[in-house]
PDB file of N, CA and C in Angstrom:
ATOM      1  N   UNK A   1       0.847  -1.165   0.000  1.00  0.00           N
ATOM      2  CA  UNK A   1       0.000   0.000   0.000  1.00  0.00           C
ATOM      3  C   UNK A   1       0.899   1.237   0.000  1.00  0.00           C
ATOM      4  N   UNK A   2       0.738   2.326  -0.792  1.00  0.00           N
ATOM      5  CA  UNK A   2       1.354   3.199  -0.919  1.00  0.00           C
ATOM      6  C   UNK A   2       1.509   3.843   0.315  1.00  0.00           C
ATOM      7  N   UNK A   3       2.431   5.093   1.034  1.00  0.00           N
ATOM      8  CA  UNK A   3       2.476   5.773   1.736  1.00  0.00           C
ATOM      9  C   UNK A   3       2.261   6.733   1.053  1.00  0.00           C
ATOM     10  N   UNK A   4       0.977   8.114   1.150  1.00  0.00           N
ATOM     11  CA  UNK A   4       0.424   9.281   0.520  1.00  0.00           C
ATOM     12  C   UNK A   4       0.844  10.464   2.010  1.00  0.00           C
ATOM     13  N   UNK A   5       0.766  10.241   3.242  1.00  0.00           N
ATOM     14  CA  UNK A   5       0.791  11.405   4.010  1.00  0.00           C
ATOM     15  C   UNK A   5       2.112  10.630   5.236  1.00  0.00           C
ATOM     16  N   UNK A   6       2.376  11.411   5.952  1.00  0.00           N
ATOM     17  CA  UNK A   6       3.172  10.985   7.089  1.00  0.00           C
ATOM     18  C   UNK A   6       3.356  12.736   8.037  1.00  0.00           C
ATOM     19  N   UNK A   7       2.455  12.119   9.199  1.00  0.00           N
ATOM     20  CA  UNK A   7       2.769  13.143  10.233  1.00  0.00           C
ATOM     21  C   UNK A   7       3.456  12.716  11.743  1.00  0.00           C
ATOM     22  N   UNK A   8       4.266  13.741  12.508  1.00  0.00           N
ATOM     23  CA  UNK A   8       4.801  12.914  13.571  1.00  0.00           C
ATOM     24  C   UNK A   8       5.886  14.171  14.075  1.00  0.00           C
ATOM     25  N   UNK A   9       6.808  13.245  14.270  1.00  0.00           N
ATOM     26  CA  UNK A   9       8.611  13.439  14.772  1.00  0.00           C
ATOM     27  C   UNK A   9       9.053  13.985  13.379  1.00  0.00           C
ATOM     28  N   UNK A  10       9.798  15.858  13.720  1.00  0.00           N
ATOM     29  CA  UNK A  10      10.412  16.030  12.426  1.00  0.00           C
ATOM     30  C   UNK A  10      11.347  15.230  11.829  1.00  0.00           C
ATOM     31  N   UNK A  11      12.513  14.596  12.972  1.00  0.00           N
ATOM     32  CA  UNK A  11      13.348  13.943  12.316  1.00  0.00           C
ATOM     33  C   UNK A  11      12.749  12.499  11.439  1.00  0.00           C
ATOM     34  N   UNK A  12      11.335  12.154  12.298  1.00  0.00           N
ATOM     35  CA  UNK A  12      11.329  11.015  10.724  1.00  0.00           C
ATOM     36  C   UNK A  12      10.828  11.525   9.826  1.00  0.00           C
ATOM     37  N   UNK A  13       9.927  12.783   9.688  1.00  0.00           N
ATOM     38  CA  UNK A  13       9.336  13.243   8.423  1.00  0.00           C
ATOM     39  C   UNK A  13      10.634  13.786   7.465  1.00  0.00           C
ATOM     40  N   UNK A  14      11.679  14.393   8.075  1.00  0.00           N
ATOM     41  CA  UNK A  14      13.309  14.304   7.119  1.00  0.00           C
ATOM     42  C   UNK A  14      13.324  13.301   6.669  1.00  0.00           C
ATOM     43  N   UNK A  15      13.220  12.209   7.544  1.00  0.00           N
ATOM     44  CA  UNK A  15      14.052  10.996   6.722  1.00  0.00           C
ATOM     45  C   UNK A  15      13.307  10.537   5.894  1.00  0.00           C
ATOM     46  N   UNK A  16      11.830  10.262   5.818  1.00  0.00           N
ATOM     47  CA  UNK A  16      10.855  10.061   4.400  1.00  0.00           C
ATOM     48  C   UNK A  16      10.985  11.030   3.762  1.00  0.00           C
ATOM     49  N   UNK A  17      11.145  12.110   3.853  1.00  0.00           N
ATOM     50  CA  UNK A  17      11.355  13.168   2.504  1.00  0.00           C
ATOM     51  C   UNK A  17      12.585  13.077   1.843  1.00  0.00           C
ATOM     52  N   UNK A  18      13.770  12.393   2.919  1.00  0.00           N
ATOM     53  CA  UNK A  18      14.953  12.198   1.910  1.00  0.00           C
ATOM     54  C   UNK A  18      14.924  11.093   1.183  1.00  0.00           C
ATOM     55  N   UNK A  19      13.802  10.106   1.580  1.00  0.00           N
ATOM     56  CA  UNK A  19      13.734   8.448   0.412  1.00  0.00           C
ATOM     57  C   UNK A  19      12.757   9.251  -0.823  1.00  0.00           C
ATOM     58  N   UNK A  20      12.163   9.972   0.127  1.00  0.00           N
ATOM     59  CA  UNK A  20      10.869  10.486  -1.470  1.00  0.00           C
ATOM     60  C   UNK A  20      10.300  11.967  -0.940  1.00  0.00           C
ATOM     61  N   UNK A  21      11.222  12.839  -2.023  1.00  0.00           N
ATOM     62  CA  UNK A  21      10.795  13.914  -2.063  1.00  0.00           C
ATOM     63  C   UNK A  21       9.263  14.553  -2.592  1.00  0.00           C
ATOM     64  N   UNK A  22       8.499  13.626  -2.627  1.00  0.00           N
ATOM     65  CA  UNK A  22       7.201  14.079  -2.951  1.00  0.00           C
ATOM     66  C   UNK A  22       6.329  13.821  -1.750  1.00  0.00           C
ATOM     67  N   UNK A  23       6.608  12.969  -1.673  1.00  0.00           N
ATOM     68  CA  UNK A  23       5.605  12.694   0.101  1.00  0.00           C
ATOM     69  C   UNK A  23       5.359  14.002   0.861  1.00  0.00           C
ATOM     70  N   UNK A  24       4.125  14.200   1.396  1.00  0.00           N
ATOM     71  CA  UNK A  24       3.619  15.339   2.141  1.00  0.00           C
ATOM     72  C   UNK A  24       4.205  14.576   3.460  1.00  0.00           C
ATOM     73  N   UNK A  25       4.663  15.568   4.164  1.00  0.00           N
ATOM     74  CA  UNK A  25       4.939  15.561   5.574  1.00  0.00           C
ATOM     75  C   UNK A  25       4.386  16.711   6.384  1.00  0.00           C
ATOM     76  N   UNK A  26       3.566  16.866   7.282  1.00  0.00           N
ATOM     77  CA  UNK A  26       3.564  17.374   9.081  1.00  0.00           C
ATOM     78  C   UNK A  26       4.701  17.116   9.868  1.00  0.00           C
ATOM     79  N   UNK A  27       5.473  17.812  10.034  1.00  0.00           N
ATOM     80  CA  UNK A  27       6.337  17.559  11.769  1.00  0.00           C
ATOM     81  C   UNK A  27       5.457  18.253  12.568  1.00  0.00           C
ATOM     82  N   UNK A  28       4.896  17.711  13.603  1.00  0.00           N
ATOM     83  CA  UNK A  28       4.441  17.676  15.038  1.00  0.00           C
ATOM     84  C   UNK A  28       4.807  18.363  15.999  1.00  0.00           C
ATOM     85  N   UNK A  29       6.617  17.515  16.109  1.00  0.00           N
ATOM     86  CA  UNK A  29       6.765  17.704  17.436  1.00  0.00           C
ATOM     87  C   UNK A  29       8.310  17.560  16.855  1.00  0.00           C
ATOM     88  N   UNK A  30       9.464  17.824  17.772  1.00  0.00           N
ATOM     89  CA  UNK A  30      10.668  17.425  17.666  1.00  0.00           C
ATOM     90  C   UNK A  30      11.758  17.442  18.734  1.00  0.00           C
ATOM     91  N   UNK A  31      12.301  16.351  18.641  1.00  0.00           N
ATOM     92  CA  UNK A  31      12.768  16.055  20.319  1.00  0.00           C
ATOM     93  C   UNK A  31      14.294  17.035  20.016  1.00  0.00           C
ATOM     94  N   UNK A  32      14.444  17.397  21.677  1.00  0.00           N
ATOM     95  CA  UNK A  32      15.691  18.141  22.062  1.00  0.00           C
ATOM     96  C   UNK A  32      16.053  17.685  23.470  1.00  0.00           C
ATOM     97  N   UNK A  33      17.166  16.759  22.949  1.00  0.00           N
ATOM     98  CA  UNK A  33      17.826  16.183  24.050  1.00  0.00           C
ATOM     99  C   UNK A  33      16.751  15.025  24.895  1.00  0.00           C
ATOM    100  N   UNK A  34      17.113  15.206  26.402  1.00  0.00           N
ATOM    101  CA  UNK A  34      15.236  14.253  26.746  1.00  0.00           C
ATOM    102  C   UNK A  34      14.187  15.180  26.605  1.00  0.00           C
ATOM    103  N   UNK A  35      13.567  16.084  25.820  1.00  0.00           N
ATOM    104  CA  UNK A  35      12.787  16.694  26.034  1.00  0.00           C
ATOM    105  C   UNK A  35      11.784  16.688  24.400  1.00  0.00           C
ATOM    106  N   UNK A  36      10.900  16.986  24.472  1.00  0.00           N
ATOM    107  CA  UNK A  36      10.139  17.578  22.902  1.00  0.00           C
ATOM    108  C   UNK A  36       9.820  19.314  22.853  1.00  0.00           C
ATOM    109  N   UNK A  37       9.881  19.921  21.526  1.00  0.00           N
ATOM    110  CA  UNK A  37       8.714  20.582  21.641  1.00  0.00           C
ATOM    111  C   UNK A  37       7.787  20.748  20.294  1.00  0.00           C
ATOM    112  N   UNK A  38       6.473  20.749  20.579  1.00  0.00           N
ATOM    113  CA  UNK A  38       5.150  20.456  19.614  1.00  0.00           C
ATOM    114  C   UNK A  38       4.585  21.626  19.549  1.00  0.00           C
ATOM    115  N   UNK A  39       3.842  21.171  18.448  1.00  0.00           N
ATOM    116  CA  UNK A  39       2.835  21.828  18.098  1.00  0.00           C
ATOM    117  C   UNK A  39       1.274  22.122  19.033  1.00  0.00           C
ATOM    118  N   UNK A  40       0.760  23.144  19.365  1.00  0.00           N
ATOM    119  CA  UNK A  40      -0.437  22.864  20.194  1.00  0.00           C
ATOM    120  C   UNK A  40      -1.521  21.727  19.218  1.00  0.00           C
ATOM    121  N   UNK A  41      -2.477  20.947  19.819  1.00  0.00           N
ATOM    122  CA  UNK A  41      -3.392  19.737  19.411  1.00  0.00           C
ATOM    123  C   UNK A  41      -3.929  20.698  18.633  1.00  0.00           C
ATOM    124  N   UNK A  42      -4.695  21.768  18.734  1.00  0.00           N
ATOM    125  CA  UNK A  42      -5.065  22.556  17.339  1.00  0.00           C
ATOM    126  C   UNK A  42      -4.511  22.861  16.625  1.00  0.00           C
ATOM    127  N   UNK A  43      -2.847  23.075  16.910  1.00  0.00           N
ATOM    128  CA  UNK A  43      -2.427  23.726  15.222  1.00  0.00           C
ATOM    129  C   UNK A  43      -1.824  22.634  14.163  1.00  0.00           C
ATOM    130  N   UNK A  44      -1.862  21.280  15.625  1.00  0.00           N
ATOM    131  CA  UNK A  44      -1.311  20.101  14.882  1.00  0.00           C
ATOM    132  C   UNK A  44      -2.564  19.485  13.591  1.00  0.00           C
ATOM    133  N   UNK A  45      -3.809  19.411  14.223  1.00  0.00           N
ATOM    134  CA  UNK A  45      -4.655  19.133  13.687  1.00  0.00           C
ATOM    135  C   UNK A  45      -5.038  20.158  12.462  1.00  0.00           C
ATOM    136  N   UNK A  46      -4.743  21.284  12.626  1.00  0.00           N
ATOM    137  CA  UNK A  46      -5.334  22.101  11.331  1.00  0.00           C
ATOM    138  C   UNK A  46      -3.934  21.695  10.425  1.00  0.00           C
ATOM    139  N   UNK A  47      -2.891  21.710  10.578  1.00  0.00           N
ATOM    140  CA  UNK A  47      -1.870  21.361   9.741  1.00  0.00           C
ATOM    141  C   UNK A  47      -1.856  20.032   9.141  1.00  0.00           C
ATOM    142  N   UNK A  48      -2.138  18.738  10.062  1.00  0.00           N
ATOM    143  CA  UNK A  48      -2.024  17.354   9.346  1.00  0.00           C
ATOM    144  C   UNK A  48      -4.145  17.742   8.137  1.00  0.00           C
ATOM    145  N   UNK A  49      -4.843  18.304   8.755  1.00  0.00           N
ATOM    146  CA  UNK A  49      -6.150  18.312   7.539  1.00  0.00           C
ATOM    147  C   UNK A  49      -5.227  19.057   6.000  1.00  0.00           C
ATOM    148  N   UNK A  50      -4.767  20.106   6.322  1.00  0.00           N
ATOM    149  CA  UNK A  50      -4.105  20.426   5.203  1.00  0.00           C
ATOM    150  C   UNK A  50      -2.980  19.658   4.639  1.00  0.00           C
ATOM    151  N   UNK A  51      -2.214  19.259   5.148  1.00  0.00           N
ATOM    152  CA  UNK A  51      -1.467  18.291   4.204  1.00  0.00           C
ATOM    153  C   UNK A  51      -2.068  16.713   4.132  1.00  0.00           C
ATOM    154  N   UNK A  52      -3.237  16.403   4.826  1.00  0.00           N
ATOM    155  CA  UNK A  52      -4.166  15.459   3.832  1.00  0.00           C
ATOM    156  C   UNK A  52      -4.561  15.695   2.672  1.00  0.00           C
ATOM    157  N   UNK A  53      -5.190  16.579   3.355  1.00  0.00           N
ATOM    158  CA  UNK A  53      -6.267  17.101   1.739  1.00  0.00           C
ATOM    159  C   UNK A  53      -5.254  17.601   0.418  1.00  0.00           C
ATOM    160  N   UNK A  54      -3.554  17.881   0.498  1.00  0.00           N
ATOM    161  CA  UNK A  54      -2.906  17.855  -0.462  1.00  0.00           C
ATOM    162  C   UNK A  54      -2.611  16.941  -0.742  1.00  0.00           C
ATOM    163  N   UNK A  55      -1.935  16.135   0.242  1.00  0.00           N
ATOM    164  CA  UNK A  55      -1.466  14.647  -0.393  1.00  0.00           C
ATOM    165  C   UNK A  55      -2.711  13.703  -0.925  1.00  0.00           C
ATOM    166  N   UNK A  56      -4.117  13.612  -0.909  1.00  0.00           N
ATOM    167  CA  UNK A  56      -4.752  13.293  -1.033  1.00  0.00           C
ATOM    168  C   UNK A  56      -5.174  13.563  -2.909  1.00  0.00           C
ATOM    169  N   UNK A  57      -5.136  14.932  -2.914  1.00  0.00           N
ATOM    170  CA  UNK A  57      -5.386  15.616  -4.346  1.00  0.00           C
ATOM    171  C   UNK A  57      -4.214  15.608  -4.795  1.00  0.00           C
ATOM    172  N   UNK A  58      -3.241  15.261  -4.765  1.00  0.00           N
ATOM    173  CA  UNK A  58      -2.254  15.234  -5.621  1.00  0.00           C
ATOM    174  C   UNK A  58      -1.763  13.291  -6.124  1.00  0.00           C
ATOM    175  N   UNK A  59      -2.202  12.691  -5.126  1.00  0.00           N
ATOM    176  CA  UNK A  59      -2.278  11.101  -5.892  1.00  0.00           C
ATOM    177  C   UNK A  59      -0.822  10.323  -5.807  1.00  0.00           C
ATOM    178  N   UNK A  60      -0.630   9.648  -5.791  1.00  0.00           N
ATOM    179  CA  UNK A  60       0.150   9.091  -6.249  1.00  0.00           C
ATOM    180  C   UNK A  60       0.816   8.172  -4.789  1.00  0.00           C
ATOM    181  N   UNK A  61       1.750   8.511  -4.657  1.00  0.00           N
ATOM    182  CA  UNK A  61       2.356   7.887  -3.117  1.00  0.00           C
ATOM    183  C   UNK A  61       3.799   7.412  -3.443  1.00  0.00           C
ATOM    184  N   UNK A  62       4.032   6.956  -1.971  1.00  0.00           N
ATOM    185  CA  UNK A  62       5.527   6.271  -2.100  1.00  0.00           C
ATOM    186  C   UNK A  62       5.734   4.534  -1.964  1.00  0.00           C
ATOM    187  N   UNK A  63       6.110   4.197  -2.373  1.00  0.00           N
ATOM    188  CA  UNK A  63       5.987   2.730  -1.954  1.00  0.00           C
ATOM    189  C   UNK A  63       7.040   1.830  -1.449  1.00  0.00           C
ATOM    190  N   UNK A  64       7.194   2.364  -0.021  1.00  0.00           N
ATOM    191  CA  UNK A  64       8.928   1.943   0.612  1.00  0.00           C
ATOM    192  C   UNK A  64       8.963   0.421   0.652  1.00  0.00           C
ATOM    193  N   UNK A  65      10.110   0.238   0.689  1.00  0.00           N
ATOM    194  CA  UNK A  65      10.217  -1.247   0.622  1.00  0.00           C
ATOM    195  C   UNK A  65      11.131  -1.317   1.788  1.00  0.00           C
ATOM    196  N   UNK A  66      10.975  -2.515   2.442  1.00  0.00           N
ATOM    197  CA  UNK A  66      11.025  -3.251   3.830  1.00  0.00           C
ATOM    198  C   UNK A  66      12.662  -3.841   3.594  1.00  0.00           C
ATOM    199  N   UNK A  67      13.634  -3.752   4.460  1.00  0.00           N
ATOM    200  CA  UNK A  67      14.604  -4.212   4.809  1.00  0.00           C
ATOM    201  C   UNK A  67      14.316  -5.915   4.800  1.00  0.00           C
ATOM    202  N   UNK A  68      15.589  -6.798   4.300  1.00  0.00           N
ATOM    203  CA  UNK A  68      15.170  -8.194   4.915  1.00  0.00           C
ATOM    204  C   UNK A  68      15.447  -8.514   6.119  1.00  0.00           C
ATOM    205  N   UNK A  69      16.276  -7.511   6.570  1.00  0.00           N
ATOM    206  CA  UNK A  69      16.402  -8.121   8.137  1.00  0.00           C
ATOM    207  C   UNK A  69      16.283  -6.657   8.919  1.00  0.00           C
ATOM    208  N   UNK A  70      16.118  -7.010  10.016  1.00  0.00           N
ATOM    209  CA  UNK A  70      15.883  -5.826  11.212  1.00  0.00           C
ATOM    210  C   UNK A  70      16.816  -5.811  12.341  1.00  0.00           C
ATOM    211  N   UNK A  71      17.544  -4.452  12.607  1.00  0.00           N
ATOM    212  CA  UNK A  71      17.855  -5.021  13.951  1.00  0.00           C
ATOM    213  C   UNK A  71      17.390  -3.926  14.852  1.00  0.00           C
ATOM    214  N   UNK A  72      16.893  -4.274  15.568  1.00  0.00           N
ATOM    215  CA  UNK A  72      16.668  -3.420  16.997  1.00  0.00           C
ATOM    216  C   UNK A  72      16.846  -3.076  18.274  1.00  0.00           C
ATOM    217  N   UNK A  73      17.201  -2.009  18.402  1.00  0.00           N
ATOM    218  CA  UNK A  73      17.406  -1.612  19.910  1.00  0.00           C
ATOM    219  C   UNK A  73      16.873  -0.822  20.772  1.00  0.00           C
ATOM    220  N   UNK A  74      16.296  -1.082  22.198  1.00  0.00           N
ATOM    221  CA  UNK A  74      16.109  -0.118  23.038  1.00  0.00           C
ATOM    222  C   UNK A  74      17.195  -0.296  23.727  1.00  0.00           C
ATOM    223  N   UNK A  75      17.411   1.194  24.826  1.00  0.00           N
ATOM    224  CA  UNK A  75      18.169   1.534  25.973  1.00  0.00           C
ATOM    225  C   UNK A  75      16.937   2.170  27.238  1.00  0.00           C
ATOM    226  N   UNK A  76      17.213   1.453  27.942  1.00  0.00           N
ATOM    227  CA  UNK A  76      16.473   1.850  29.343  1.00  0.00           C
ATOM    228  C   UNK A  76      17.068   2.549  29.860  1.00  0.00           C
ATOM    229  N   UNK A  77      16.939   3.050  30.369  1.00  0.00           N
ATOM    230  CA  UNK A  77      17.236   3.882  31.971  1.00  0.00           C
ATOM    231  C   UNK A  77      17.906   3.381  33.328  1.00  0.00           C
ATOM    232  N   UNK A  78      17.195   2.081  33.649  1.00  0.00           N
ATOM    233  CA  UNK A  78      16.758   1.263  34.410  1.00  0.00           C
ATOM    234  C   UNK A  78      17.281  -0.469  34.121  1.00  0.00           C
ATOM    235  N   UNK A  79      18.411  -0.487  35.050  1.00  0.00           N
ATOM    236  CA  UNK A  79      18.954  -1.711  34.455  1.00  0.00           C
ATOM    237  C   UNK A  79      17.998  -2.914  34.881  1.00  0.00           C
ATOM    238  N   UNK A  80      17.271  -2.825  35.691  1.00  0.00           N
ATOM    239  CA  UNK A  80      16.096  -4.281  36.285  1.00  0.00           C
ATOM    240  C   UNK A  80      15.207  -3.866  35.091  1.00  0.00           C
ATOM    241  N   UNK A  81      14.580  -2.970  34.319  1.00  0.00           N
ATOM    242  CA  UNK A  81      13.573  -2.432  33.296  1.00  0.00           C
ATOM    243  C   UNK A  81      14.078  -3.358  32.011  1.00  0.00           C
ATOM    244  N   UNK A  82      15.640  -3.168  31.535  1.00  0.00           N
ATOM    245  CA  UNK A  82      15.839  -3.742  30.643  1.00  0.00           C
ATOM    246  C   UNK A  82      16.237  -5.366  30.891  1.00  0.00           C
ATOM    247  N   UNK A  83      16.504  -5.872  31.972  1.00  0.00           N
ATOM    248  CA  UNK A  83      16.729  -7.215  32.308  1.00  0.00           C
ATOM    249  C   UNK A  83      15.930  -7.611  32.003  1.00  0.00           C
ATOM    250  N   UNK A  84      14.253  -7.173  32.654  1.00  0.00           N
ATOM    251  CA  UNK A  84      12.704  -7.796  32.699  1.00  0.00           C
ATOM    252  C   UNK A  84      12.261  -8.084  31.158  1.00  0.00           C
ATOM    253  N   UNK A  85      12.372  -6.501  30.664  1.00  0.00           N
ATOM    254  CA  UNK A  85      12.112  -7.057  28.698  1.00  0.00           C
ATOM    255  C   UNK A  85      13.235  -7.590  28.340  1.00  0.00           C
ATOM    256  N   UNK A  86      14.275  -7.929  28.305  1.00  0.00           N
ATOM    257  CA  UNK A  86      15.628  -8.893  27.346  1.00  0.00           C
ATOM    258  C   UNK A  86      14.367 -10.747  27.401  1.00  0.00           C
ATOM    259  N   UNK A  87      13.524 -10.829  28.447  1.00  0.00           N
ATOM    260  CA  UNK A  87      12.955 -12.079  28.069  1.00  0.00           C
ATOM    261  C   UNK A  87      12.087 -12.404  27.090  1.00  0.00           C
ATOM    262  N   UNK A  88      11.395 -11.334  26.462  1.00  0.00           N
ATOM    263  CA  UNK A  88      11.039 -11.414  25.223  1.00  0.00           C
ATOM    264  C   UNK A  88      11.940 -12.343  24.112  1.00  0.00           C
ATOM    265  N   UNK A  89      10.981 -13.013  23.139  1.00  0.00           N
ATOM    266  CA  UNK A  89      11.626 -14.403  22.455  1.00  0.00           C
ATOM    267  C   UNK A  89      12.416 -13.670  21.473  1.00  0.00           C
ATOM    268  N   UNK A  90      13.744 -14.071  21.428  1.00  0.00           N
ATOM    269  CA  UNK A  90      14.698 -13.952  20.724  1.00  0.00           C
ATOM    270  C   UNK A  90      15.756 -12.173  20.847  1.00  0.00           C
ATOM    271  N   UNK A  91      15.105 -12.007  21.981  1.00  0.00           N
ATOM    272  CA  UNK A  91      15.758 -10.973  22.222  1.00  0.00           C
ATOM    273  C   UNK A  91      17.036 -11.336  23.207  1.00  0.00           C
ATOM    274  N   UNK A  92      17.861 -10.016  23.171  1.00  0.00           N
ATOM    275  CA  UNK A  92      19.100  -9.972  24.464  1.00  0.00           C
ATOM    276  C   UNK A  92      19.463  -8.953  25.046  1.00  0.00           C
ATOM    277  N   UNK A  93      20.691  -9.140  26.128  1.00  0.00           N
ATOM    278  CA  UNK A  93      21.014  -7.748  26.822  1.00  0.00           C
ATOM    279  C   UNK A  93      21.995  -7.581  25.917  1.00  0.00           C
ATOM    280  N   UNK A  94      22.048  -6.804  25.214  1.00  0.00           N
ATOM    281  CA  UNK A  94      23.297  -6.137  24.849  1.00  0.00           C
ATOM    282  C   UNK A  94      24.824  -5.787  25.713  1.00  0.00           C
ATOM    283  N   UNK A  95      23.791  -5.030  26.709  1.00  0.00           N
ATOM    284  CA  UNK A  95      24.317  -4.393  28.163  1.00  0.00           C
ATOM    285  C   UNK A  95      23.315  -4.093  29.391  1.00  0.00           C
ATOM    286  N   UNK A  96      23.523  -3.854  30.097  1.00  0.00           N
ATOM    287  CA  UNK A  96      22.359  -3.534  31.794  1.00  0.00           C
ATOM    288  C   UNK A  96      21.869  -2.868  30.901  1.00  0.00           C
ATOM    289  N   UNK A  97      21.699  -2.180  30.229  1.00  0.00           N
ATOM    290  CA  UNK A  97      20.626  -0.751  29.415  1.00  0.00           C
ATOM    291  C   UNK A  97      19.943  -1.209  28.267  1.00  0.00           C
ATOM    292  N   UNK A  98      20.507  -1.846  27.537  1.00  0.00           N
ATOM    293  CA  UNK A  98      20.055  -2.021  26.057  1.00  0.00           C
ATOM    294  C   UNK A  98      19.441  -3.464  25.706  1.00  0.00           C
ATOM    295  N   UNK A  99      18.570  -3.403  25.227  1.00  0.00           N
ATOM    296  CA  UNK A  99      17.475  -4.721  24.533  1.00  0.00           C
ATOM    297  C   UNK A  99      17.689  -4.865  23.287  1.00  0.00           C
ATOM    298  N   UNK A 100      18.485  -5.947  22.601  1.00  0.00           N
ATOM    299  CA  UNK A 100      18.403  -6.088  20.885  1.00  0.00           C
ATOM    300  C   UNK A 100      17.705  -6.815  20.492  1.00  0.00           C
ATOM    301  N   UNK A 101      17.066  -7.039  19.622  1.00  0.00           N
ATOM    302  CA  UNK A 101      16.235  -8.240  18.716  1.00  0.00           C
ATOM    303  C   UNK A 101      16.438  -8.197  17.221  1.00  0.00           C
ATOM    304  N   UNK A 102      16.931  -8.809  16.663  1.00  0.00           N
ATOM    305  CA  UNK A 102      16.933  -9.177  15.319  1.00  0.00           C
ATOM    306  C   UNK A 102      16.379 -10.122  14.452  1.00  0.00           C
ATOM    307  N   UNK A 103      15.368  -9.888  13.526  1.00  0.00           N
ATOM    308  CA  UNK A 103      14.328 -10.820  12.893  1.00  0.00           C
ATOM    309  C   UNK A 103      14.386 -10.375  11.487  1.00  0.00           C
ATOM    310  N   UNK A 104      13.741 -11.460  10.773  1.00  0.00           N
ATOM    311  CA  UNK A 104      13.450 -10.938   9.298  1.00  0.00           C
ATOM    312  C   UNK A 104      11.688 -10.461   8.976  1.00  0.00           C
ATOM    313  N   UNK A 105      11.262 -10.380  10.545  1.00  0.00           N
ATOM    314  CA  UNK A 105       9.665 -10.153   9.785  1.00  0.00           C
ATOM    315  C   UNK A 105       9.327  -8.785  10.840  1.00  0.00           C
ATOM    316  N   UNK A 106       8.806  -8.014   9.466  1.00  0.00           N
ATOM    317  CA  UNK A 106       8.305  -6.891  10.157  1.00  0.00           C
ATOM    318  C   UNK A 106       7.061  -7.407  11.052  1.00  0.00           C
ATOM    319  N   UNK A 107       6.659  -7.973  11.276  1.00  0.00           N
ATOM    320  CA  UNK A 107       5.831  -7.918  12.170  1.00  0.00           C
ATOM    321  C   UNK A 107       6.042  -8.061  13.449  1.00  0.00           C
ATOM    322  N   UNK A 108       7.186  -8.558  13.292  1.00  0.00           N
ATOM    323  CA  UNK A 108       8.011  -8.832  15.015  1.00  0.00           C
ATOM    324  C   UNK A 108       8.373  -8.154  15.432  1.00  0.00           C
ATOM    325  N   UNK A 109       8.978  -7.223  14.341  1.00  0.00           N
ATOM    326  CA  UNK A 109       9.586  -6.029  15.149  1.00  0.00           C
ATOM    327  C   UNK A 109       8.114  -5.438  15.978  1.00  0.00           C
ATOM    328  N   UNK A 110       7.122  -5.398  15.404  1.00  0.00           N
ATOM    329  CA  UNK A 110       5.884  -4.027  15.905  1.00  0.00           C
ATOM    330  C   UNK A 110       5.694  -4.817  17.311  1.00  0.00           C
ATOM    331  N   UNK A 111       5.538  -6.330  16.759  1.00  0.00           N
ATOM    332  CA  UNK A 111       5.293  -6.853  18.336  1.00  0.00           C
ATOM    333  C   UNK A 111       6.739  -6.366  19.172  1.00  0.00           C
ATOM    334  N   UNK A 112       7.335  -6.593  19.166  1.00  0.00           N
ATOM    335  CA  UNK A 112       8.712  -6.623  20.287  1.00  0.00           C
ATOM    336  C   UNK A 112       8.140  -4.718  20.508  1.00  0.00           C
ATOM    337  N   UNK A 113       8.394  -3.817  19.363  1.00  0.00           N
ATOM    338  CA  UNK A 113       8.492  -2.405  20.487  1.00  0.00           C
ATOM    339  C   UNK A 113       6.829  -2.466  21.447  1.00  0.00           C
ATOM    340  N   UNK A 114       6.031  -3.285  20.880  1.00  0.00           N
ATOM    341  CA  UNK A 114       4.395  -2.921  21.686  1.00  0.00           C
ATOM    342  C   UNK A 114       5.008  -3.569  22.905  1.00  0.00           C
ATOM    343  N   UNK A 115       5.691  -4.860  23.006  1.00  0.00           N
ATOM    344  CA  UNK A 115       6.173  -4.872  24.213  1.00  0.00           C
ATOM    345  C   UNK A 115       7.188  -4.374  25.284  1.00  0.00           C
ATOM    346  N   UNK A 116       8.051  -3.603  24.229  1.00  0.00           N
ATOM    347  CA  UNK A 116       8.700  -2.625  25.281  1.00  0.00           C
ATOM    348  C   UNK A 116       7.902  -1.929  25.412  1.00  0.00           C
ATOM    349  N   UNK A 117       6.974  -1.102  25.048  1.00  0.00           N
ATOM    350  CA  UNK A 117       6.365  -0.288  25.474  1.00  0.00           C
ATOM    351  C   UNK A 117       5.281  -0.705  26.381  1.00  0.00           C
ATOM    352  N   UNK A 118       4.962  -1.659  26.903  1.00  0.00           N
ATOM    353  CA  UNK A 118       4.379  -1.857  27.827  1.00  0.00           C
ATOM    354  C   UNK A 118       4.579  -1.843  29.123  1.00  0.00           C
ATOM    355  N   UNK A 119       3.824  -0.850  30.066  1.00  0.00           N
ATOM    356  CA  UNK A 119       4.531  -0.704  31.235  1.00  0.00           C
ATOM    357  C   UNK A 119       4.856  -2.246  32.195  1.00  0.00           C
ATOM    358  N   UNK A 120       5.246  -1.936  32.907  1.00  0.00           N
ATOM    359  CA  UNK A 120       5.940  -2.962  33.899  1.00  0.00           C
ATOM    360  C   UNK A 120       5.295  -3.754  34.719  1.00  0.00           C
ATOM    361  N   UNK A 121       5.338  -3.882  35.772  1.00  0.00           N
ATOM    362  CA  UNK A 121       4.303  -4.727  36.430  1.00  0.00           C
ATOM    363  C   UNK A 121       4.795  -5.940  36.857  1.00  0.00           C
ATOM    364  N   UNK A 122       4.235  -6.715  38.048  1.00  0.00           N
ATOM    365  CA  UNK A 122       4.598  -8.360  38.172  1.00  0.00           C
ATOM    366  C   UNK A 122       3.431  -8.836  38.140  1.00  0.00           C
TER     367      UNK A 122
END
């Protein structure tokens, strides 16, 4: 399926505009250091309707193609945080901080970050 719009993090809307300079992009928000700063929810929203409704009337899209392999990393904060997720299947510690996983299917990857991103808990 084509990619026609992409709104978010400036630095990824750079990096899709540098695979395909036609793609409509919104930047949002953009991180500085640990911190962000955004757009207010209204000016984000009046900005992503307008670059719908262009990327929309103008047609066409991008059609990225998928790496065969993936590798991934988080870094925690929290060396018991990253011990607890390294048990996820086929993942490791890199180090006390960092979680890698390497697969050939995008779909694993989405599962593995939904599970880092899941808070903690016993």
């Amino acid at each position: 399926m084509p990619v026609l719009f992409l709104a978010g993090d400036q630095a990824l809307c750079d990096e899709a505009r540098a695979r395909c300079e036609s793609l409509i992009t919104v930047p949002t928000f953009s991180g500085l250091g640990h911190s962000i700063t955004s757009l207010t929810p209204e000016e984000s929203a009046g900005r992503i309707r307008e670059g719908v409704a262009r990327a929309v009337s103008a047609g066409g899209g991008w059609w990225p193609t998928l790496a065969g392999e993936f590798h991934t990393a988080i870094r925690f904060t929290n060396a018991a945080e990253g011990y607890r997720k390294s048990f996820y299947p086929q993942a490791r510690l890199a180090s006390d901080l960092e979680v890698v996983f390497e697969t050939g299917d995008y779909f694993e990857v989405l599962r593995f970050l939904n599970f880092m991103a899941m808070s903690g808990g016993g």
